[in-house]
C-alpha atoms as a PDB file:
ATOM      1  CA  UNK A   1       4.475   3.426  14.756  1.00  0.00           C
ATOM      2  CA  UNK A   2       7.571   2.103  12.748  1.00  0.00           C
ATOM      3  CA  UNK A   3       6.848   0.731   9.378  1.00  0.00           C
ATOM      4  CA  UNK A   4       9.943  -0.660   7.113  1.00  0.00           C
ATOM      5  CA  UNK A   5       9.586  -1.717   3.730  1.00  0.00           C
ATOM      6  CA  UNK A   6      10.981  -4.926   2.149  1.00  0.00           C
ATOM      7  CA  UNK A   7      13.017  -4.567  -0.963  1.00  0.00           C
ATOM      8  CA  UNK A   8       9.886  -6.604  -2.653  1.00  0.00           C
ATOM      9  CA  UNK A   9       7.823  -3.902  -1.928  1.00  0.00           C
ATOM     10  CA  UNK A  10       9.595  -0.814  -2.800  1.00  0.00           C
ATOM     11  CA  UNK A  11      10.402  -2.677  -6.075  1.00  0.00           C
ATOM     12  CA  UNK A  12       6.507  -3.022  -6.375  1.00  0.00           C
ATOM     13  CA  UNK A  13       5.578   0.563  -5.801  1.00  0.00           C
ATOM     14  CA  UNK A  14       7.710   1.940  -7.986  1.00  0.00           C
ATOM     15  CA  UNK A  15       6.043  -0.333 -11.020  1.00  0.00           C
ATOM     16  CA  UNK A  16       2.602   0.170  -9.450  1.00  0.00           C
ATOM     17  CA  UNK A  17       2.149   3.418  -8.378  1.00  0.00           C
ATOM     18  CA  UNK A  18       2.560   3.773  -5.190  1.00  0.00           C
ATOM     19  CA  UNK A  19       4.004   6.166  -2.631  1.00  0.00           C
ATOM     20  CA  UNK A  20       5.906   5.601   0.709  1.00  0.00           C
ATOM     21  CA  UNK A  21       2.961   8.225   1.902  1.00  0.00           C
ATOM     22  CA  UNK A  22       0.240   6.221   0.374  1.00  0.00           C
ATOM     23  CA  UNK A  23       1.386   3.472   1.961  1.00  0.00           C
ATOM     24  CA  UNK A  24       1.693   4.277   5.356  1.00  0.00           C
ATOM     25  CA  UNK A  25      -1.430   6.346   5.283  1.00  0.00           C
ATOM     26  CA  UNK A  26      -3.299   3.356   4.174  1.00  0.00           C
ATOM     27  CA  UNK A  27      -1.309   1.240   6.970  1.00  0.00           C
ATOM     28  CA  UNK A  28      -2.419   3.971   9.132  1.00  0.00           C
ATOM     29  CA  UNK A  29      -5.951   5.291   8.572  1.00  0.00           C
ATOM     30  CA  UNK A  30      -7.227   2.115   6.011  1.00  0.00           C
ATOM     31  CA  UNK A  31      -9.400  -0.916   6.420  1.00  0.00           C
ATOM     32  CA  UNK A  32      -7.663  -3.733   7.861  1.00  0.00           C
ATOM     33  CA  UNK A  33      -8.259  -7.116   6.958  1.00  0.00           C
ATOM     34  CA  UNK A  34      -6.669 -10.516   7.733  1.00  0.00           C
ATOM     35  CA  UNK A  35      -3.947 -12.152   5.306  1.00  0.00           C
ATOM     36  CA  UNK A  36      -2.778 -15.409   5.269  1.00  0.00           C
ATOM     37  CA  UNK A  37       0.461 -16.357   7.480  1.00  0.00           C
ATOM     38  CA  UNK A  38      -0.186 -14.146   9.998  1.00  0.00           C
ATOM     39  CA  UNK A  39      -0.011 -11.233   7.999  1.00  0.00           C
ATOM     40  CA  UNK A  40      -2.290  -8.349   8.164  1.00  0.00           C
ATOM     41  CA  UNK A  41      -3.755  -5.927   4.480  1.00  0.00           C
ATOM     42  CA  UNK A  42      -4.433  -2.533   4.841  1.00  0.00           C
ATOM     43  CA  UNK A  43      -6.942  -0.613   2.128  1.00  0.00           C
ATOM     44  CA  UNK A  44      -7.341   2.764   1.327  1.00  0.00           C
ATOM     45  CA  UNK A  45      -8.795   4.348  -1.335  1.00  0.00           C
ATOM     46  CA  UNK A  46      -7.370   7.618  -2.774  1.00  0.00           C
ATOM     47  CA  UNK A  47      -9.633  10.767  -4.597  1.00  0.00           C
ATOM     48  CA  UNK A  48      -7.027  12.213  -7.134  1.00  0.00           C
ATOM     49  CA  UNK A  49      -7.335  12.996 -10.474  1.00  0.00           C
ATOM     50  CA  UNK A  50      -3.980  11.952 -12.141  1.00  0.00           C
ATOM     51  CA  UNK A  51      -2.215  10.265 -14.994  1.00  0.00           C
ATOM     52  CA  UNK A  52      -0.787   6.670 -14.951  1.00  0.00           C
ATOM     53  CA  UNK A  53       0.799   5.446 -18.360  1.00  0.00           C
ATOM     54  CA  UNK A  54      -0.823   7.621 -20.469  1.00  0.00           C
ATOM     55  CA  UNK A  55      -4.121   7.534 -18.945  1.00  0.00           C
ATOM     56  CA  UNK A  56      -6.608   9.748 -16.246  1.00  0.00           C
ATOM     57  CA  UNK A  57      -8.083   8.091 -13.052  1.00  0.00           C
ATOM     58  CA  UNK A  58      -9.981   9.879 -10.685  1.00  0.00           C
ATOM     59  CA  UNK A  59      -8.577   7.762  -7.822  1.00  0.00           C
ATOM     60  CA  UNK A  60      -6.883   5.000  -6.908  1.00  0.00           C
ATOM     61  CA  UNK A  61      -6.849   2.368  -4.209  1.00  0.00           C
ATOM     62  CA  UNK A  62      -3.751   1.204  -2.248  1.00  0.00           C
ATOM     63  CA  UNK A  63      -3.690  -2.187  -0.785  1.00  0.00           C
ATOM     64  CA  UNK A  64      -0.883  -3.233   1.084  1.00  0.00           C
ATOM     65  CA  UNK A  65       0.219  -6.506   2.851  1.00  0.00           C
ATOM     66  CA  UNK A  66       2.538  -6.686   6.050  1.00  0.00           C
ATOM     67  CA  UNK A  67       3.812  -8.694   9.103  1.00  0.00           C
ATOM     68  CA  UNK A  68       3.971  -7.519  12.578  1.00  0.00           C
ATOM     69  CA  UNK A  69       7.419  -6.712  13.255  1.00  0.00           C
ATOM     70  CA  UNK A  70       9.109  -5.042  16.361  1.00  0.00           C
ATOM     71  CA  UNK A  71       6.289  -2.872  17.375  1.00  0.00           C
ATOM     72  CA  UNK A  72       5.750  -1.969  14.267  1.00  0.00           C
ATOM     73  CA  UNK A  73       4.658  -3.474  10.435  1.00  0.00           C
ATOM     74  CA  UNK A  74       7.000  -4.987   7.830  1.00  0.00           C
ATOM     75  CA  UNK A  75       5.650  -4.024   4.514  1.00  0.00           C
ATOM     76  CA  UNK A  76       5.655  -7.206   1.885  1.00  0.00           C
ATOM     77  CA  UNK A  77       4.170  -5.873  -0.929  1.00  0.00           C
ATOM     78  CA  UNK A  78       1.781  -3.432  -2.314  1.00  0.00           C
ATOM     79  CA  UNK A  79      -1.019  -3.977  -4.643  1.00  0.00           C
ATOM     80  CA  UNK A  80      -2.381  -0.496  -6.440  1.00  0.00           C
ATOM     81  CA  UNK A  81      -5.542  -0.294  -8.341  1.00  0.00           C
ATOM     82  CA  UNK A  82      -6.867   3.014 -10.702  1.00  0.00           C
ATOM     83  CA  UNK A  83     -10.234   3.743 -11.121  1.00  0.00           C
END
């Protein structure tokens, strides 16, 4: 499956968190729910203990918005949450 990613949302997962591989696994293997003008989330929670600015979360949950585009998904944005 071929998944690009607007320059909005690789802007967004650099100040949010989130991985290319995050992504696409949530795109992948996540929940998918409907979006608003014909776009499509994916959700995928993530079991890792790590640190994000200065403080530890035992996961984290990936939540990504896209469009169907040739064949594939067009990645808008990406919203990351730590728990």
């Amino acid at each position: 499956m071929r998944i690009e990613f607007h320059p909005h949302a690789l802007e967004r997962m650099a100040e949010r968190g989130a991985t290319a591989a995050e992504v696409i696994a949530a795109i992948e293997r996540g929940e998918r729910i409907p979006a608003r003008s014909g776009r499509w989330g994916f959700r995928r929670n993530f079991a890792r203990d790590a640190v994000w600015r200065g403080k530890l979360y035992h996961g984290k949950q990936i939540e990504v918005i896209a469009s169907p585009w040739e064949g594939g998904w067009l990645v808008i944005t990406v919203v990351v949450r730590f728990f």
